[in-house]
N, C-alpha and C. Protein backbone atom coordinates (compact mmCIF):
# COMPACT_ATOMS: atom_id res chain seq x y z
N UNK A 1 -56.80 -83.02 -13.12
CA UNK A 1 -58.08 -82.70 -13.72
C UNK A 1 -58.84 -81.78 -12.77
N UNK A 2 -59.19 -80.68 -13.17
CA UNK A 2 -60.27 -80.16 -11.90
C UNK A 2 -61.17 -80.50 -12.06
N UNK A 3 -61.85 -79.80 -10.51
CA UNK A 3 -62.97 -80.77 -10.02
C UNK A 3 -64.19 -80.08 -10.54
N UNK A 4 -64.66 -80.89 -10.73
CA UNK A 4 -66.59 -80.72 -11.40
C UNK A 4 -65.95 -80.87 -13.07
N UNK A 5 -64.67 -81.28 -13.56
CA UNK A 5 -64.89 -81.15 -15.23
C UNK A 5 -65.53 -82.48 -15.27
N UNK A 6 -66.10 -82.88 -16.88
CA UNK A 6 -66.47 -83.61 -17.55
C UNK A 6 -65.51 -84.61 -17.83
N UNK A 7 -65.61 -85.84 -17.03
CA UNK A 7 -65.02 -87.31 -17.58
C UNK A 7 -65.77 -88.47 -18.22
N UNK A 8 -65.00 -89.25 -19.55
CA UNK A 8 -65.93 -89.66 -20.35
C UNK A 8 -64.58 -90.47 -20.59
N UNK A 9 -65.11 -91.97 -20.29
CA UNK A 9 -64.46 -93.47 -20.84
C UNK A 9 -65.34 -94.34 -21.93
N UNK A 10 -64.57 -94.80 -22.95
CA UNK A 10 -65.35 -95.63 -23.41
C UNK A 10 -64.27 -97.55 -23.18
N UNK A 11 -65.16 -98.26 -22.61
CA UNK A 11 -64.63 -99.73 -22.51
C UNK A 11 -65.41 -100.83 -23.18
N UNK A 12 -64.51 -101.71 -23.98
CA UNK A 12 -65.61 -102.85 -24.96
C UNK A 12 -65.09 -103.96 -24.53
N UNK A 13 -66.16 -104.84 -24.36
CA UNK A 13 -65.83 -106.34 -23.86
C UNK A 13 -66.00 -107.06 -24.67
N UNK A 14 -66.07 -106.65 -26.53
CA UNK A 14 -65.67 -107.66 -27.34
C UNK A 14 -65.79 -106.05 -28.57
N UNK A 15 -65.58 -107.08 -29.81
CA UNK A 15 -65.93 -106.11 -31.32
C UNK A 15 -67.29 -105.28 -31.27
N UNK A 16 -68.22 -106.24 -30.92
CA UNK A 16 -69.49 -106.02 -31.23
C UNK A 16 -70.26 -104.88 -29.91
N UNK A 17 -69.64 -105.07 -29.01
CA UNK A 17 -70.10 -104.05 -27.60
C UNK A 17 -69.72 -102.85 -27.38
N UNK A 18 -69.87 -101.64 -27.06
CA UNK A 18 -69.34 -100.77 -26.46
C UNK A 18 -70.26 -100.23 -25.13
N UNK A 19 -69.39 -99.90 -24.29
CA UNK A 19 -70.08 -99.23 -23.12
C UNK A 19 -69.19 -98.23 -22.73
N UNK A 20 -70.49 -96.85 -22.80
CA UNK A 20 -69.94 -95.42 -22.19
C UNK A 20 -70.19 -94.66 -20.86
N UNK A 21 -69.35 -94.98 -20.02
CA UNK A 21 -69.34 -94.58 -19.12
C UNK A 21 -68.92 -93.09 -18.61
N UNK A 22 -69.51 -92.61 -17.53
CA UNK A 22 -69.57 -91.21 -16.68
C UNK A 22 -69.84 -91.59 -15.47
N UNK A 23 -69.05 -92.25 -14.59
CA UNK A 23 -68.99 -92.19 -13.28
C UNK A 23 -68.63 -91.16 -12.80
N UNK A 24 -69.19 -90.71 -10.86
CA UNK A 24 -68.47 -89.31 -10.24
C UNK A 24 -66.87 -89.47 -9.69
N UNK A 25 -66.65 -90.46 -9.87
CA UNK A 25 -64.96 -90.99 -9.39
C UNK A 25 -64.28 -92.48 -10.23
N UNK A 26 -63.19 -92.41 -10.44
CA UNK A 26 -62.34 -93.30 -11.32
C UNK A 26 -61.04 -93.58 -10.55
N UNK A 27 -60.35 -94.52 -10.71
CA UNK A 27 -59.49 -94.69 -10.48
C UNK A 27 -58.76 -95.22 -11.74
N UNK A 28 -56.73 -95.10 -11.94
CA UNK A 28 -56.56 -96.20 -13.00
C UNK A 28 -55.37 -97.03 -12.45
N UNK A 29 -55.22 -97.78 -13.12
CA UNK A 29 -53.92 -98.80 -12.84
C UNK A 29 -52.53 -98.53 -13.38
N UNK A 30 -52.16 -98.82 -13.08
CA UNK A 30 -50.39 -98.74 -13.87
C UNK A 30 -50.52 -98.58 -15.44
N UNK A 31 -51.14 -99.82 -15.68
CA UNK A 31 -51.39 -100.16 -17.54
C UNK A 31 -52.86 -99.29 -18.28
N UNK A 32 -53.20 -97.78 -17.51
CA UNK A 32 -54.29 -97.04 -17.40
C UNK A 32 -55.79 -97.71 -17.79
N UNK A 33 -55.90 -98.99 -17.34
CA UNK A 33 -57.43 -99.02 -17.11
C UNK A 33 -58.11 -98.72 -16.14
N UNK A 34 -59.29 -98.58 -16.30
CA UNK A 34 -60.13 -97.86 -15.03
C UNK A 34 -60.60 -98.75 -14.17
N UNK A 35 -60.95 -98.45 -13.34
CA UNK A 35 -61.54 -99.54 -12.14
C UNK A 35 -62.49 -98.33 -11.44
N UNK A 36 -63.37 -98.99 -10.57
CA UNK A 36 -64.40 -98.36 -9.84
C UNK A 36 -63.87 -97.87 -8.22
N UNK A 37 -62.91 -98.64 -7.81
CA UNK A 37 -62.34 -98.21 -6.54
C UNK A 37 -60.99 -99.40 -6.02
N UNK A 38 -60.22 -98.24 -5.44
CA UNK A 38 -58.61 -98.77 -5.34
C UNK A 38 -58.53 -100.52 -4.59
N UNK A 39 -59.76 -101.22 -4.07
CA UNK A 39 -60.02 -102.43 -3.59
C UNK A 39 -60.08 -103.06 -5.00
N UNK A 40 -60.48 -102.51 -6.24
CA UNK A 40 -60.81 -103.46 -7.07
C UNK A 40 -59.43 -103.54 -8.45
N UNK A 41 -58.66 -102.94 -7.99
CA UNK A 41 -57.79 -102.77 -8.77
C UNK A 41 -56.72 -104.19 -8.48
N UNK A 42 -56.66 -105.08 -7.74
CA UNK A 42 -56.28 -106.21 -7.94
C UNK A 42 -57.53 -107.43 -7.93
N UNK A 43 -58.38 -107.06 -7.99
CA UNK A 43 -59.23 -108.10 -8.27
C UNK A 43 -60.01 -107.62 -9.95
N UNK A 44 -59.73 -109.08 -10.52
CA UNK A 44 -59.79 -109.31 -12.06
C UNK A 44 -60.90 -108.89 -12.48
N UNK A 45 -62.16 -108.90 -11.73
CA UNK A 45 -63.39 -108.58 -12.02
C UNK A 45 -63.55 -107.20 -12.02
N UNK A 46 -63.01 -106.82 -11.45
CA UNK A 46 -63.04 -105.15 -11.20
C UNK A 46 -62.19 -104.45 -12.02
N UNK A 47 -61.39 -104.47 -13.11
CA UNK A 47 -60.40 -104.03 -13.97
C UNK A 47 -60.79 -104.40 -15.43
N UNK A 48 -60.06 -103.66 -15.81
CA UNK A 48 -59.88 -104.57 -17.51
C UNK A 48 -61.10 -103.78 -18.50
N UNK A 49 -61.52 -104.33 -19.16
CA UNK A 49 -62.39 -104.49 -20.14
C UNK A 49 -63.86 -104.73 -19.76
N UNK A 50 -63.61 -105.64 -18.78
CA UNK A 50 -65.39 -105.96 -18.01
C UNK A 50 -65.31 -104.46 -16.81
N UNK A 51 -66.56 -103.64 -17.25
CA UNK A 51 -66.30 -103.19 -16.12
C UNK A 51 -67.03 -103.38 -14.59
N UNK A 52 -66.87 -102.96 -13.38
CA UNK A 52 -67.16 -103.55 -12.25
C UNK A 52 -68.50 -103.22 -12.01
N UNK A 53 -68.95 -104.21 -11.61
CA UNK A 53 -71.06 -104.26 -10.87
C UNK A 53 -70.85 -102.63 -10.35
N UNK A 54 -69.86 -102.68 -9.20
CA UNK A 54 -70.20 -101.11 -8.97
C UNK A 54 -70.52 -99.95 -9.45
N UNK A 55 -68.96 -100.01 -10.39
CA UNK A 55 -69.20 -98.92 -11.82
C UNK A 55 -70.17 -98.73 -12.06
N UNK A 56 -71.14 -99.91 -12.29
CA UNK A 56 -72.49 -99.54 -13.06
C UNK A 56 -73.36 -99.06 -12.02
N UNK A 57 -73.36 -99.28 -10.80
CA UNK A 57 -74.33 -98.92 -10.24
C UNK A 57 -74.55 -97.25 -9.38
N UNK A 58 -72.48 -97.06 -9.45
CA UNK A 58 -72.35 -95.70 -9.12
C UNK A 58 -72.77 -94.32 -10.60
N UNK A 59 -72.26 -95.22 -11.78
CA UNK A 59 -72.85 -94.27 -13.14
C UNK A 59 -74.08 -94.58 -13.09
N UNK A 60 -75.50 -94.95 -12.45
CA UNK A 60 -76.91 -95.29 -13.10
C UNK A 60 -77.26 -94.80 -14.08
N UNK A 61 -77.37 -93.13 -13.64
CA UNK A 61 -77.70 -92.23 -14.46
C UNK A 61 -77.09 -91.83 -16.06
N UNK A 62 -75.51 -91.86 -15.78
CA UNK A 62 -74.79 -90.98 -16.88
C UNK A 62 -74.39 -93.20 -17.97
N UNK A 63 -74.77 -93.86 -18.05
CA UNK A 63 -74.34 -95.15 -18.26
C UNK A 63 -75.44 -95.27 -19.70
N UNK A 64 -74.49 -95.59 -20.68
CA UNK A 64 -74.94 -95.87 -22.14
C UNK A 64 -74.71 -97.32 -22.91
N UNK A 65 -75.26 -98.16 -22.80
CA UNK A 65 -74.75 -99.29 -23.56
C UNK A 65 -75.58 -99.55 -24.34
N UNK A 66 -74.47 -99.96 -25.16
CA UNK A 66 -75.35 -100.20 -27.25
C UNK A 66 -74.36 -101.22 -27.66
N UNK A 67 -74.79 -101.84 -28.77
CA UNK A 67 -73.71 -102.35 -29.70
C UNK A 67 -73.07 -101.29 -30.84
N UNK A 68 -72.31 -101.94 -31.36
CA UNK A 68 -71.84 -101.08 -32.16
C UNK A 68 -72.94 -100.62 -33.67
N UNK A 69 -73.70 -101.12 -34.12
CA UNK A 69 -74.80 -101.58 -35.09
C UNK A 69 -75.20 -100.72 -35.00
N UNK A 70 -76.44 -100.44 -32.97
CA UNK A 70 -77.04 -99.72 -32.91
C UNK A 70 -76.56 -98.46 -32.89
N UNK A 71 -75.17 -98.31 -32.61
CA UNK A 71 -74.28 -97.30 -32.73
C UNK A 71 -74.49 -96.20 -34.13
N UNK A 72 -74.47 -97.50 -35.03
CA UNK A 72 -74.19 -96.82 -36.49
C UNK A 72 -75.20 -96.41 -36.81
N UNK A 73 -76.62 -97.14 -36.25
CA UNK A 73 -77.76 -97.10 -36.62
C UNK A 73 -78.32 -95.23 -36.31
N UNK A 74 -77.70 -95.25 -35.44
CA UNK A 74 -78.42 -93.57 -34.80
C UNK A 74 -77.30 -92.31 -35.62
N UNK A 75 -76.44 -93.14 -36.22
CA UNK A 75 -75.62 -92.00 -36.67
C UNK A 75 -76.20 -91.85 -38.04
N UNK A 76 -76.84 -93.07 -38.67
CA UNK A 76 -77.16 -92.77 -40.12
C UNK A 76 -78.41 -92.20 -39.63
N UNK A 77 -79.15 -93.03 -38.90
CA UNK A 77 -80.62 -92.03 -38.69
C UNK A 77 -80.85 -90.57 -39.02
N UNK A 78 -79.97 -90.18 -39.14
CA UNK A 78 -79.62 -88.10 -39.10
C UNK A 78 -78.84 -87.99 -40.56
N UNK A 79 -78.97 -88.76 -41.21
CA UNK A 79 -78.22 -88.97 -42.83
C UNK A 79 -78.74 -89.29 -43.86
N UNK A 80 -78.83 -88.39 -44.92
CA UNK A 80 -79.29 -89.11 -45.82
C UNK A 80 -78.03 -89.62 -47.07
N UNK A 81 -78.38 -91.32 -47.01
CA UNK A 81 -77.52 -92.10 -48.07
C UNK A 81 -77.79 -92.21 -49.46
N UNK A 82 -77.52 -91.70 -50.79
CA UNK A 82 -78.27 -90.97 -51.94
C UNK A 82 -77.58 -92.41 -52.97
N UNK A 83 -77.83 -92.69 -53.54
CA UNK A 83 -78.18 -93.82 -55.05
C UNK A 83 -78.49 -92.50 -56.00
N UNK A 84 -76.61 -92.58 -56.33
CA UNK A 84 -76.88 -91.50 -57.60
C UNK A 84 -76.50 -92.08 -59.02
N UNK A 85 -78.06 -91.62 -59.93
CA UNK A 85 -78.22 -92.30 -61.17
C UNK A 85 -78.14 -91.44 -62.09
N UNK A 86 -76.59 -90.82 -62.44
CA UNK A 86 -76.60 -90.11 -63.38
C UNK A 86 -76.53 -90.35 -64.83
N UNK A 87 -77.26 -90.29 -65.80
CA UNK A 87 -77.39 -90.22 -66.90
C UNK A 87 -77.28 -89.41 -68.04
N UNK A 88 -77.22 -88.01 -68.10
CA UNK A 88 -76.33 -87.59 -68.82
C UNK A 88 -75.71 -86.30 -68.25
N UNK A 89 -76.06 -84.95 -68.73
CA UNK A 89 -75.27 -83.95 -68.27
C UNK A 89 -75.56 -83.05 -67.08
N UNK A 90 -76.58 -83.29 -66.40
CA UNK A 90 -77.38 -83.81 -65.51
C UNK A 90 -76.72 -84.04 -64.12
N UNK A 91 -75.71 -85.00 -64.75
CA UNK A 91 -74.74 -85.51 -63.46
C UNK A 91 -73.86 -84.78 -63.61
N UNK A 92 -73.34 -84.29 -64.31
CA UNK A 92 -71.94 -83.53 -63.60
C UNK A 92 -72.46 -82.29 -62.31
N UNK A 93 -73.97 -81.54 -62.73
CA UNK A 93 -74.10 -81.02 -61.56
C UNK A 93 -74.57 -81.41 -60.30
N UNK A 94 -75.07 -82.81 -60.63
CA UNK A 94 -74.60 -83.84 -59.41
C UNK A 94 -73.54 -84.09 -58.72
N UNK A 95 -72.99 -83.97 -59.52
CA UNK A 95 -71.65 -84.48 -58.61
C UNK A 95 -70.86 -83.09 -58.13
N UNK A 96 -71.16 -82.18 -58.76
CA UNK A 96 -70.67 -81.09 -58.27
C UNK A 96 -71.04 -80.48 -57.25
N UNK A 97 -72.23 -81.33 -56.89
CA UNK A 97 -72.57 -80.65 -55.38
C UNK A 97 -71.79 -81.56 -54.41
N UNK A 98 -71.12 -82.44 -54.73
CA UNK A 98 -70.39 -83.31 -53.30
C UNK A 98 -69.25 -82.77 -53.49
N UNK A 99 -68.61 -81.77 -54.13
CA UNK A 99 -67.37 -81.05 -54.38
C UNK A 99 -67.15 -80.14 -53.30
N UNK A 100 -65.50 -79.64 -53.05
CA UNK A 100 -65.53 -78.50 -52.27
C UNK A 100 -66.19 -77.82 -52.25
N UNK A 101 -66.89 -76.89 -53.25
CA UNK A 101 -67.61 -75.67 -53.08
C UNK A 101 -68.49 -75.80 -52.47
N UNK A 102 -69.49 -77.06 -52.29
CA UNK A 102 -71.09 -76.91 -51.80
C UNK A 102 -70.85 -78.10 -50.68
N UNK A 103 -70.08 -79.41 -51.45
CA UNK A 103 -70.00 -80.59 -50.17
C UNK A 103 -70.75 -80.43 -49.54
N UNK A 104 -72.18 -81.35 -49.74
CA UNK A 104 -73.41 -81.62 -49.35
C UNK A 104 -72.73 -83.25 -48.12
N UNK A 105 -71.49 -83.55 -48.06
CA UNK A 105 -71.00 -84.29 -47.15
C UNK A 105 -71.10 -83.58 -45.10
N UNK A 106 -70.69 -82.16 -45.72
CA UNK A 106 -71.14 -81.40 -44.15
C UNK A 106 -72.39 -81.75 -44.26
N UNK A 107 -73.52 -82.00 -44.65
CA UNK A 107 -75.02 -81.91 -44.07
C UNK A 107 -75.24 -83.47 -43.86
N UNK A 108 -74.35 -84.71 -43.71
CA UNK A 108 -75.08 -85.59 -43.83
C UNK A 108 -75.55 -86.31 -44.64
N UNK A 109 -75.13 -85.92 -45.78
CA UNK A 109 -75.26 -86.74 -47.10
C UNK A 109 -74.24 -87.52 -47.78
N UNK A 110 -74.40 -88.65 -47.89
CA UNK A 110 -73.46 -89.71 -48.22
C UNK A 110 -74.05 -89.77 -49.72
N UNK A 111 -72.72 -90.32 -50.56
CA UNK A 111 -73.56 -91.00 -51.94
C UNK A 111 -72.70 -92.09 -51.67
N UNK A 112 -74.23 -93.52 -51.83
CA UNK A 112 -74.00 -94.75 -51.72
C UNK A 112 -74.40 -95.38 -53.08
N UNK A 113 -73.19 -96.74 -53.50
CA UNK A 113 -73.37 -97.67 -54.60
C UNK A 113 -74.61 -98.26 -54.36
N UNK A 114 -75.02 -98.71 -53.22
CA UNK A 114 -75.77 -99.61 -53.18
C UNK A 114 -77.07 -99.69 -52.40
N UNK A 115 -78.20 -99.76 -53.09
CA UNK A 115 -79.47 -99.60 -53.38
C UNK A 115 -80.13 -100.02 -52.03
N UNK A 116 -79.31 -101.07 -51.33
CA UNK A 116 -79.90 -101.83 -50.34
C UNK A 116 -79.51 -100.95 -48.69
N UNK A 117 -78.63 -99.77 -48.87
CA UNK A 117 -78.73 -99.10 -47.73
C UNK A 117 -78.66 -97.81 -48.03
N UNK A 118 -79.25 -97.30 -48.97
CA UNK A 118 -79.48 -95.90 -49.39
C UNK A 118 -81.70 -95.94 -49.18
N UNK A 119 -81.19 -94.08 -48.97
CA UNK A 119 -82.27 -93.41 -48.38
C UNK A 119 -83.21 -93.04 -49.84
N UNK A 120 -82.20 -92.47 -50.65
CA UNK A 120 -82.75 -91.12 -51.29
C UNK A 120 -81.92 -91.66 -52.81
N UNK A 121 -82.93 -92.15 -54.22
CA UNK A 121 -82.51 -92.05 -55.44
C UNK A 121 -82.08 -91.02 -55.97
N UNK A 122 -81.46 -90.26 -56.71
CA UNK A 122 -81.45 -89.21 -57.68
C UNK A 122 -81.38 -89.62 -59.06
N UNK A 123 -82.16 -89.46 -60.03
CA UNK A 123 -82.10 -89.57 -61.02
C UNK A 123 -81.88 -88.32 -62.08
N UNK A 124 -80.99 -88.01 -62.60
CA UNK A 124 -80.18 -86.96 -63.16
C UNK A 124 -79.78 -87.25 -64.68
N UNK A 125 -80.72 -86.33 -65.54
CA UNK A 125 -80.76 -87.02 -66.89
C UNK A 125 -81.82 -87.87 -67.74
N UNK A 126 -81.18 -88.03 -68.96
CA UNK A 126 -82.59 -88.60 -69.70
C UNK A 126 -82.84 -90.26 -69.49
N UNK A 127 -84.27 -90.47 -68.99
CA UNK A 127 -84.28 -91.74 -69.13
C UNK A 127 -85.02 -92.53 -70.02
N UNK A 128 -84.03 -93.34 -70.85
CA UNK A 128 -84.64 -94.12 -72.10
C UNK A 128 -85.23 -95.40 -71.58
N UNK A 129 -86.29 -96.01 -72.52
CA UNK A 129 -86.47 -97.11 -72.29
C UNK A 129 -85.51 -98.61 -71.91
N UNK A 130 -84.52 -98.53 -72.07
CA UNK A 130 -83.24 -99.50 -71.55
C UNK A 130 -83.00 -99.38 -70.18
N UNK A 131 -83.21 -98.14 -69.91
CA UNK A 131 -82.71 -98.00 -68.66
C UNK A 131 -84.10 -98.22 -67.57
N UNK A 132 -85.21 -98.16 -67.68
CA UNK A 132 -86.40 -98.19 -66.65
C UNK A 132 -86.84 -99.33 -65.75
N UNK A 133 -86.20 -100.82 -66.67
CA UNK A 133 -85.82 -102.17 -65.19
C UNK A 133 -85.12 -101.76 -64.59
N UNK A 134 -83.46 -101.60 -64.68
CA UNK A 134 -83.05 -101.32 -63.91
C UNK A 134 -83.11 -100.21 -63.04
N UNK A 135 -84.00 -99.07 -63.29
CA UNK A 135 -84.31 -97.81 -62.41
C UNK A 135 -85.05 -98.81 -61.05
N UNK A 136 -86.53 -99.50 -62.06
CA UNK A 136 -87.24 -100.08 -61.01
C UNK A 136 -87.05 -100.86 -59.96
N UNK A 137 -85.79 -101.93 -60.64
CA UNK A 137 -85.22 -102.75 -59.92
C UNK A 137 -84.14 -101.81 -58.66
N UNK A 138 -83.85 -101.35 -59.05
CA UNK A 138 -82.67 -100.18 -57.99
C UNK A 138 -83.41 -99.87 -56.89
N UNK A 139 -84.98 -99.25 -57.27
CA UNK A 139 -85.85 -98.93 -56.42
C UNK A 139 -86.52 -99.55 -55.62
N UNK A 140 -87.02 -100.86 -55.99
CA UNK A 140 -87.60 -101.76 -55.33
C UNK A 140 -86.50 -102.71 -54.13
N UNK A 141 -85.18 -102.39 -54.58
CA UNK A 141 -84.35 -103.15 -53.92
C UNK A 141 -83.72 -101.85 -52.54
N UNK A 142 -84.29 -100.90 -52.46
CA UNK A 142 -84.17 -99.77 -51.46
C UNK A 142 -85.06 -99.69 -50.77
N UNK A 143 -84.11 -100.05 -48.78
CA UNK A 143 -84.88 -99.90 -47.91
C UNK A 143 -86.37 -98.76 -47.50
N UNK A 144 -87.26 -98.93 -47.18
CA UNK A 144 -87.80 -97.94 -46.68
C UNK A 144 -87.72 -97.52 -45.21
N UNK A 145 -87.97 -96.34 -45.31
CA UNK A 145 -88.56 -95.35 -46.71
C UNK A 145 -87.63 -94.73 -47.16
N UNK A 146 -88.22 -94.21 -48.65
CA UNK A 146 -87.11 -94.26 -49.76
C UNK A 146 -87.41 -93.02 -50.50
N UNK A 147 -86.55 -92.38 -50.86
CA UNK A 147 -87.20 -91.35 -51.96
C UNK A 147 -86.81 -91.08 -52.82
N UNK A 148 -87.21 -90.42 -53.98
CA UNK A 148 -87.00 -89.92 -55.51
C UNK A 148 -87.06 -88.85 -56.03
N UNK A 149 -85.58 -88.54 -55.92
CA UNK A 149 -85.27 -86.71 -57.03
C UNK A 149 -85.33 -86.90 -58.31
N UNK A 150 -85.78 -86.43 -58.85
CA UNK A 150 -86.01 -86.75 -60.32
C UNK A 150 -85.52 -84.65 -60.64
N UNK A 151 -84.15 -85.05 -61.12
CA UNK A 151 -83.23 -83.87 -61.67
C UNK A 151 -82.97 -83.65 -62.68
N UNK A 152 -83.29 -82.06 -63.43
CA UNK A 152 -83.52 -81.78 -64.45
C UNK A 152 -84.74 -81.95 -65.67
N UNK A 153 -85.01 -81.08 -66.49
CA UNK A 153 -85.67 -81.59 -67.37
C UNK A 153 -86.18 -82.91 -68.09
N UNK A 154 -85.44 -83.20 -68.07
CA UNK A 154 -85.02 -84.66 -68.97
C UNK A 154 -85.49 -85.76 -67.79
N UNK A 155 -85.39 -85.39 -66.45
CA UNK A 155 -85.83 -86.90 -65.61
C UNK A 155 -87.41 -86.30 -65.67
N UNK A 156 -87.73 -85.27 -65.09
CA UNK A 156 -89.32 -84.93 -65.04
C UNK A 156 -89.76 -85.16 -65.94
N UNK A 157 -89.72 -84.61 -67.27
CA UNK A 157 -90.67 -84.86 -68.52
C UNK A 157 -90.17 -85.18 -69.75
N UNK A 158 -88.73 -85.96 -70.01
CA UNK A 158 -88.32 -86.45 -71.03
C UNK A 158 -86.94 -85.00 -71.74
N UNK A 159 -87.55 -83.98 -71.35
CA UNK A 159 -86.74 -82.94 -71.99
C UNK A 159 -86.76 -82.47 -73.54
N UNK A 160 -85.83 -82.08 -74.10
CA UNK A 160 -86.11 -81.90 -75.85
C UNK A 160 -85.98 -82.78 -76.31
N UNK A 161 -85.83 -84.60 -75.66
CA UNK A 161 -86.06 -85.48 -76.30
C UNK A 161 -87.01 -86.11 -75.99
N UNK A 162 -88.10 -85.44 -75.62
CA UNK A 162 -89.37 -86.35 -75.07
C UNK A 162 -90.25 -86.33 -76.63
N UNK A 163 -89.63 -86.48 -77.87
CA UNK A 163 -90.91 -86.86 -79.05
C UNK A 163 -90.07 -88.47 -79.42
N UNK A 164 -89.00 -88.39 -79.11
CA UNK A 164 -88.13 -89.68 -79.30
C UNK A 164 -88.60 -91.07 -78.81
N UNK A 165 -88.70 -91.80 -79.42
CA UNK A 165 -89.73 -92.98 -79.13
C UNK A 165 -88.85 -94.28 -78.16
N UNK A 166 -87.57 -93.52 -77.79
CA UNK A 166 -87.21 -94.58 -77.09
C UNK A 166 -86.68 -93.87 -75.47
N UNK A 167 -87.16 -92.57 -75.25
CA UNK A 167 -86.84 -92.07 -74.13
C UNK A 167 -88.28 -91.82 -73.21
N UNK A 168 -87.82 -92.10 -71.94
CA UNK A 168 -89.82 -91.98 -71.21
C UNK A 168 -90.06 -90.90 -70.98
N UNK A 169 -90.95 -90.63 -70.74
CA UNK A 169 -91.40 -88.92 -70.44
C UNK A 169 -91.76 -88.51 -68.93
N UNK A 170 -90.38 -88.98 -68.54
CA UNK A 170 -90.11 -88.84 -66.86
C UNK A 170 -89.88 -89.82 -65.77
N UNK A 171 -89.63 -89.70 -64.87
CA UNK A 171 -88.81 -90.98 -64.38
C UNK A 171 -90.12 -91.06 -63.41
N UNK A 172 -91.04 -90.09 -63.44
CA UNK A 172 -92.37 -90.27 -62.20
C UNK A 172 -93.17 -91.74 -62.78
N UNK A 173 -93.36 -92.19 -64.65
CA UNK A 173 -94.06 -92.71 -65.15
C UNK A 173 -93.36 -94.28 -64.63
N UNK A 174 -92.30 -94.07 -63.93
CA UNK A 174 -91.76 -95.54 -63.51
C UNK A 174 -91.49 -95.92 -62.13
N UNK A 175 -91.39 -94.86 -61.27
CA UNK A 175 -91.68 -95.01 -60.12
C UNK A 175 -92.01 -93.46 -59.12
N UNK A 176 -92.41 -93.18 -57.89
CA UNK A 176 -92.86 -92.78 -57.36
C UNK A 176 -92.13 -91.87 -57.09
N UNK A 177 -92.12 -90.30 -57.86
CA UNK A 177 -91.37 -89.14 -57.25
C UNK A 177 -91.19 -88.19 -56.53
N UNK A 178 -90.50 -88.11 -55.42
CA UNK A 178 -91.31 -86.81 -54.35
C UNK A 178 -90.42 -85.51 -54.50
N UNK A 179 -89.66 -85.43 -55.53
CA UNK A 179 -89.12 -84.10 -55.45
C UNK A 179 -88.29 -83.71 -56.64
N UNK A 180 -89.25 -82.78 -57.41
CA UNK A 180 -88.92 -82.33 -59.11
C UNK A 180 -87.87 -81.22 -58.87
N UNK A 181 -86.93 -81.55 -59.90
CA UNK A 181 -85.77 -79.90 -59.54
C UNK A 181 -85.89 -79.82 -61.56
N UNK A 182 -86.67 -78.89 -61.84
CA UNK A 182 -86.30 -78.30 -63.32
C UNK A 182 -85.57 -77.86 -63.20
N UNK A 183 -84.92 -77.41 -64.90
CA UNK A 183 -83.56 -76.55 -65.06
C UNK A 183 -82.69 -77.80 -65.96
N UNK A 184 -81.87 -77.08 -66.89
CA UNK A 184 -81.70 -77.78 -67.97
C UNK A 184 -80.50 -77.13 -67.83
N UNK A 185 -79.14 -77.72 -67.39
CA UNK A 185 -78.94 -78.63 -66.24
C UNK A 185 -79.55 -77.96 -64.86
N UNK A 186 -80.12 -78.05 -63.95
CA UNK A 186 -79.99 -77.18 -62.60
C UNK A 186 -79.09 -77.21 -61.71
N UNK A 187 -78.84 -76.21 -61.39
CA UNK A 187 -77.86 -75.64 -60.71
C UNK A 187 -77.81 -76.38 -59.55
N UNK A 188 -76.19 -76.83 -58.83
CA UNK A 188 -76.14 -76.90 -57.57
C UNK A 188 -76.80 -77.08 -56.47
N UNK A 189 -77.25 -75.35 -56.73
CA UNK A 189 -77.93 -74.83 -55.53
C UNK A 189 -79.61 -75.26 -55.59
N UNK A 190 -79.96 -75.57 -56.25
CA UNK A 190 -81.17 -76.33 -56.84
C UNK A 190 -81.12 -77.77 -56.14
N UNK A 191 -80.77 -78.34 -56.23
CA UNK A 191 -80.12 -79.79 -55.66
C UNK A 191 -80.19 -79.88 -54.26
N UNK A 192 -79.50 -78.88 -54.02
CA UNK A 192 -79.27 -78.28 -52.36
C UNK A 192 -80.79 -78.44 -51.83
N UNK A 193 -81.35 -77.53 -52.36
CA UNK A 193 -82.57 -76.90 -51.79
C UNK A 193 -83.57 -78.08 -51.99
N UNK A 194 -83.63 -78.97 -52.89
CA UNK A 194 -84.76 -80.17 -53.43
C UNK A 194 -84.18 -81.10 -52.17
């Protein structure tokens, strides 16, 4: 390895732990675990999985420990997890944005089943009165903070079926919307940009 590159171990002392280490010197053993210095390479405390008091005190600076949770926690932090409620034609250009062409997956966007660890609703399509518990319920059961695309015509203001006495006249009249995309269907790139 030359000298001054970048060395980077990761060692876990159970499922739930990880610790990332950047010490200025390493040593390893036969069975390549690391140890802090060639004295500690037969003593048990100094090898393995636990790593040595020293280790930690020679990495102060470059030394990261988390669980794995908080791990996941900072990776979704930078993600948004989407509760997609497509309802009629609406959704296919929903879904066509998680497709090769646009794969809104490079930016960080997940689409999640479930209500209880998603960021961001989309509602895509007409919504009738049958459907507005369960919108509410979907919504109320999503962590905050939470938000609401309301896509296409038909979610904002009912669409060419808003005289129809069993469709609502927008998905804002049932819960709280922060971001209208008109267009009958809208495009992709509409989606993108909302």
């Amino acid at each position: 390895m030359a000298e001054g590159s970048f060395t980077l171990a990761i060692e876990s002392n159970n499922k739930d732990e990880l610790h990332i280490f950047r010490p200025s010197a390493w040593h390893r053993d036969s069975e390549g675990r690391f140890f802090d210095s060639p004295e500690n390479a037969s003593n048990p405390e100094g090898r393995g999985n636990t790593p040595a008091p020293n280790l930690l005190k020679s990495a102060a600076p470059g030394v990261v420990t988390s669980t794995v949770d908080q791990l996941a926690a900072l990776g979704r932090s930078n993600s948004l997890w989407t509760l997609t409620f497509g309802l009629a034609c609406c959704a296919i250009e929903m879904i066509s944005t998680h497709m090769a062409h646009h794969d809104l997956d490079r930016f960080g966007v997940v689409t999640w089943p479930s209500p209880r660890q998603s960021d961001v609703m989309i509602v895509a399509g007409t919504v009738v009165k049958k459907m507005a518990e369960p919108i509410k319920l979907l919504y109320e059961q999503m962590p905050d903070p939470k938000w609401v695309i309301a896509m296409g015509t038909c979610a904002t203001s009912g669409g060419p079926y808003y005289r129809s006495y069993s469709v609502v006249m927008g998905v804002d009249h049932l819960v709280p919307v922060d971001v209208f995309i008109p267009g009958c269907p809208p495009r992709p790139e509409a989606l993108m940009d909302g």
